[in-house]
N, C-alpha and C. Protein backbone atom coordinates (compact mmCIF):
# COMPACT_ATOMS: atom_id res chain seq x y z
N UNK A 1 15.80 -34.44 3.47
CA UNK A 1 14.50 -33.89 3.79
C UNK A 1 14.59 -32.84 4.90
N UNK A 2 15.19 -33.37 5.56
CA UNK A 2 15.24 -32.18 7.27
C UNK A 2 16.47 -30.78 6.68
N UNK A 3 17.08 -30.99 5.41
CA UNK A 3 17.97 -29.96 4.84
C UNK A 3 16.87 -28.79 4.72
N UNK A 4 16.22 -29.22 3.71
CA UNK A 4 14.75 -28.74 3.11
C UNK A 4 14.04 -27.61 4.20
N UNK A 5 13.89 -28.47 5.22
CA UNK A 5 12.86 -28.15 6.14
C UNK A 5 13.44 -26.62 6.81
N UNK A 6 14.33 -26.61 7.21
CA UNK A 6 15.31 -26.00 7.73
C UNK A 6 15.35 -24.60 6.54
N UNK A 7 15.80 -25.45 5.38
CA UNK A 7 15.66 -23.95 4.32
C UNK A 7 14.22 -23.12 4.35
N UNK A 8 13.24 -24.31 4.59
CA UNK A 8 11.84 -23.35 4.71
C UNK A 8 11.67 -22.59 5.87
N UNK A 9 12.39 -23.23 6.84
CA UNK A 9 12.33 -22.17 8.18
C UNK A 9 12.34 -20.40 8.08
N UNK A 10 13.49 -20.93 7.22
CA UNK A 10 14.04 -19.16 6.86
C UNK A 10 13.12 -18.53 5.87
N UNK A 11 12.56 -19.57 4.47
CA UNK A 11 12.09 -18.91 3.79
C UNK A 11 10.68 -17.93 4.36
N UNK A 12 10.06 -19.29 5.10
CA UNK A 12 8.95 -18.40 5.32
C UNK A 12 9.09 -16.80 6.51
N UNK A 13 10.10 -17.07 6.86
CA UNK A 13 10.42 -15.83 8.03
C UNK A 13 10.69 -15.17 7.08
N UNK A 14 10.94 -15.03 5.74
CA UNK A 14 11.38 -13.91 4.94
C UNK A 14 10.71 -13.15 4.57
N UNK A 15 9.97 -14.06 4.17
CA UNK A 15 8.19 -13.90 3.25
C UNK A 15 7.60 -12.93 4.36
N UNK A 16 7.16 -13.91 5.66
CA UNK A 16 6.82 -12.41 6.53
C UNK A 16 7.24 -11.18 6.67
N UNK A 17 8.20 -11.15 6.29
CA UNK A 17 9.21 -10.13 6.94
C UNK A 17 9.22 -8.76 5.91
N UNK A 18 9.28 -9.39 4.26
CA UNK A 18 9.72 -8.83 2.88
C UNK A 18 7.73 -8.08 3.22
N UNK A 19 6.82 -9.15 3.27
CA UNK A 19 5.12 -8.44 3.36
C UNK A 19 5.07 -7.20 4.42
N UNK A 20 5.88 -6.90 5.69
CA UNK A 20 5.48 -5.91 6.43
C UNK A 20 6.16 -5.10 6.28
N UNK A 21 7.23 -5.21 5.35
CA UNK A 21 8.59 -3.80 5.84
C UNK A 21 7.79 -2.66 5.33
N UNK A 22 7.07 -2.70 4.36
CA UNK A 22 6.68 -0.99 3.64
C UNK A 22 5.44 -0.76 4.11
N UNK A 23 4.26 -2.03 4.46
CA UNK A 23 3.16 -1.36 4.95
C UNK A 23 3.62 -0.67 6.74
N UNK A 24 4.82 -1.31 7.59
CA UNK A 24 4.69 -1.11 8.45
C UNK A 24 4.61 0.54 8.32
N UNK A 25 5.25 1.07 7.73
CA UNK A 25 6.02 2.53 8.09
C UNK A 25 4.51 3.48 7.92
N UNK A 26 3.63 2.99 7.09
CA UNK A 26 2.17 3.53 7.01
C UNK A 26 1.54 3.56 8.16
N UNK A 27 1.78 2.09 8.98
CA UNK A 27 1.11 1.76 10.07
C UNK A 27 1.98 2.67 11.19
N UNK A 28 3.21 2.86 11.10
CA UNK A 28 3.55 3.41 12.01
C UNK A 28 3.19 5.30 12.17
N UNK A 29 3.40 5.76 10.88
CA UNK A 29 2.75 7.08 11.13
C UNK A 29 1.31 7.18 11.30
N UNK A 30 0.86 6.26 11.39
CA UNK A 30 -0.88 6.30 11.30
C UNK A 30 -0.67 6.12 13.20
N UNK A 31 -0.57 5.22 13.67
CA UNK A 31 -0.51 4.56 15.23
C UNK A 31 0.41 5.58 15.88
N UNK A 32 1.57 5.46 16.00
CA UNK A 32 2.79 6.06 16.62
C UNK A 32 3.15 4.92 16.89
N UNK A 33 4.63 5.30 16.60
CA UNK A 33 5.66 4.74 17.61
C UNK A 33 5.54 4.05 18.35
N UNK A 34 5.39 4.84 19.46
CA UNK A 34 4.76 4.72 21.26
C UNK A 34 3.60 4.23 21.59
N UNK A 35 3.41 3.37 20.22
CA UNK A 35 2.43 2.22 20.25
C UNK A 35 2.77 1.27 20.07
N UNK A 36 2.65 1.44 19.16
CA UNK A 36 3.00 0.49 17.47
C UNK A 36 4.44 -0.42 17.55
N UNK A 37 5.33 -0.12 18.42
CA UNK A 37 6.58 -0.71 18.78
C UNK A 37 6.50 -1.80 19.85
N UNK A 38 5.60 -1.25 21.01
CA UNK A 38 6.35 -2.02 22.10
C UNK A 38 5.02 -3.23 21.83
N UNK A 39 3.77 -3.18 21.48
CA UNK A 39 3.13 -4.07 21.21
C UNK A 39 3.18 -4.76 19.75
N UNK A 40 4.37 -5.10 19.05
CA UNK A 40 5.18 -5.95 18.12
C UNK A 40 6.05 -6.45 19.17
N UNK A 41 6.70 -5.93 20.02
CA UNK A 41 7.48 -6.68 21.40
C UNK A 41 7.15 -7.40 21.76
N UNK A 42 5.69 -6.82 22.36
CA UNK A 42 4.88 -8.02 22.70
C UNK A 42 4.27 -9.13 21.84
N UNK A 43 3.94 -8.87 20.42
CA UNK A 43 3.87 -9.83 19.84
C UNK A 43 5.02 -10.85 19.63
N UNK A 44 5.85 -10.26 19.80
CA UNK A 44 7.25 -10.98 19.00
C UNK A 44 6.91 -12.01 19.92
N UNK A 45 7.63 -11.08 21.21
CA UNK A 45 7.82 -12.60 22.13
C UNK A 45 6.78 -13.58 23.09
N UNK A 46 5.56 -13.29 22.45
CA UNK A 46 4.56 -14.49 22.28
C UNK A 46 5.09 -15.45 21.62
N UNK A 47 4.98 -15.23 20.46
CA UNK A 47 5.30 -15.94 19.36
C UNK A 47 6.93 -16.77 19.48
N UNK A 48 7.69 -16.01 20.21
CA UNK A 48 8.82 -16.81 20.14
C UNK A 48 8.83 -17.93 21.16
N UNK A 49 8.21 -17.81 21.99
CA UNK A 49 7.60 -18.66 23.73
C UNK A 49 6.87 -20.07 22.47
N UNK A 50 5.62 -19.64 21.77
CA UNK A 50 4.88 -20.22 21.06
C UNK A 50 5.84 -21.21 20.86
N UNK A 51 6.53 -21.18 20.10
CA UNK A 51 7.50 -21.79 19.09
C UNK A 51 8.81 -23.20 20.23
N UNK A 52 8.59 -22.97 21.29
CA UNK A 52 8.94 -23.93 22.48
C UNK A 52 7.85 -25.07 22.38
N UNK A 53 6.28 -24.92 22.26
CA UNK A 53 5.62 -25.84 22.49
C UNK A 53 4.98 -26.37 20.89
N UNK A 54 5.77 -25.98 19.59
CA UNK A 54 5.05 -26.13 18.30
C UNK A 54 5.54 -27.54 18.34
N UNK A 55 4.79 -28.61 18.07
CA UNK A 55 4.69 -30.04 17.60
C UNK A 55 5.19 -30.20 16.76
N UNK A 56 4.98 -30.03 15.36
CA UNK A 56 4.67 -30.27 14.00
C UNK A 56 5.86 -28.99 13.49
N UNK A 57 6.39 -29.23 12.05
CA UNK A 57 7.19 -28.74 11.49
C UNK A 57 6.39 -27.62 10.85
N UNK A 58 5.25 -27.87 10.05
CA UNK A 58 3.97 -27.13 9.89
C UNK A 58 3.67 -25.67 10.76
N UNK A 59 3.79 -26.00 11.91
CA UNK A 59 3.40 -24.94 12.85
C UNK A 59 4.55 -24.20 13.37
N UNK A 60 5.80 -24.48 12.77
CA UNK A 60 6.79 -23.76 13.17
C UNK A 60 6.88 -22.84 11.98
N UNK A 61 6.60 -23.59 10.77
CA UNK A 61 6.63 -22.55 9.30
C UNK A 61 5.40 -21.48 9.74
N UNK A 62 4.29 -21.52 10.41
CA UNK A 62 3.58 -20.55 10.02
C UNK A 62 3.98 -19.64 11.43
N UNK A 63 4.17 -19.99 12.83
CA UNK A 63 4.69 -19.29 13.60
C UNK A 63 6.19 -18.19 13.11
N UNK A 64 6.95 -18.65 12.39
CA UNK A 64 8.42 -18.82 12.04
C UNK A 64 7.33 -16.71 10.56
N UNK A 65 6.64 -17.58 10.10
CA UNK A 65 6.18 -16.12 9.68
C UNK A 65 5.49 -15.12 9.96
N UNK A 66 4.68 -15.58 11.19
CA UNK A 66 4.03 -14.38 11.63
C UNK A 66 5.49 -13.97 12.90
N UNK A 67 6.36 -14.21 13.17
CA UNK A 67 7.50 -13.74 13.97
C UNK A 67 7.94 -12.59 12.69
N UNK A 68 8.28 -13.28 11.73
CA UNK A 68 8.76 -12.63 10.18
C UNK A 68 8.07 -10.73 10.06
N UNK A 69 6.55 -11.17 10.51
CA UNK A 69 5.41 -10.51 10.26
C UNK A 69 5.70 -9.02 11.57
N UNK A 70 6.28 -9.33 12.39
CA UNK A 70 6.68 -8.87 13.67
C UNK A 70 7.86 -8.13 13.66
N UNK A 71 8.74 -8.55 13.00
CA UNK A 71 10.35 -8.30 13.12
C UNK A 71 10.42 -7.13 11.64
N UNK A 72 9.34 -7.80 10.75
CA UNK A 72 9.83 -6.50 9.17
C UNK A 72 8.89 -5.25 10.00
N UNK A 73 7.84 -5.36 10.68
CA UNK A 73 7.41 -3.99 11.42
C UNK A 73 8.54 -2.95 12.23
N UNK A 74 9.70 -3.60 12.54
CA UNK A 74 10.26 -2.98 13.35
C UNK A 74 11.80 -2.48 12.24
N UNK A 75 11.73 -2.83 11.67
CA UNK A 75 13.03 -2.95 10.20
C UNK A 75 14.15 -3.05 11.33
């Protein structure tokens, strides 16, 4: 079971990751750069802090993709 769990870790970071890579580059010529970059930084490492106090296996899969969601913005 905890094999499993572990494989979903990744899956769902993928899933985030595979959903932002092509809209990011829209978002990025629309915003800039010198936006659009360092506040995914800042999102990232919310989200990675987050992930110290997640309880539940649940809340690491959906943290684990909006990080996903963060990281395909930056390719």
């Amino acid at each position: 079971m905890l094999k499993h769990r572990l494989n979903y870790f990744t899956t769902y970071f993928n899933i985030g990751y595979i959903i932002m890579l092509y809209p990011s580059i829209a978002i990025l010529s629309w915003i800039g750069p010198h936006y659009w970059l360092p506040s995914l930084e800042l999102v990232w490492g919310i989200l990675t802090c987050l992930l110290s106090i997640a309880k539940d296996y649940k809340q690491v899969y959906i943290l684990r993709a909006f990080i996903g969601f963060a990281e395909g913005c930056v390719m």
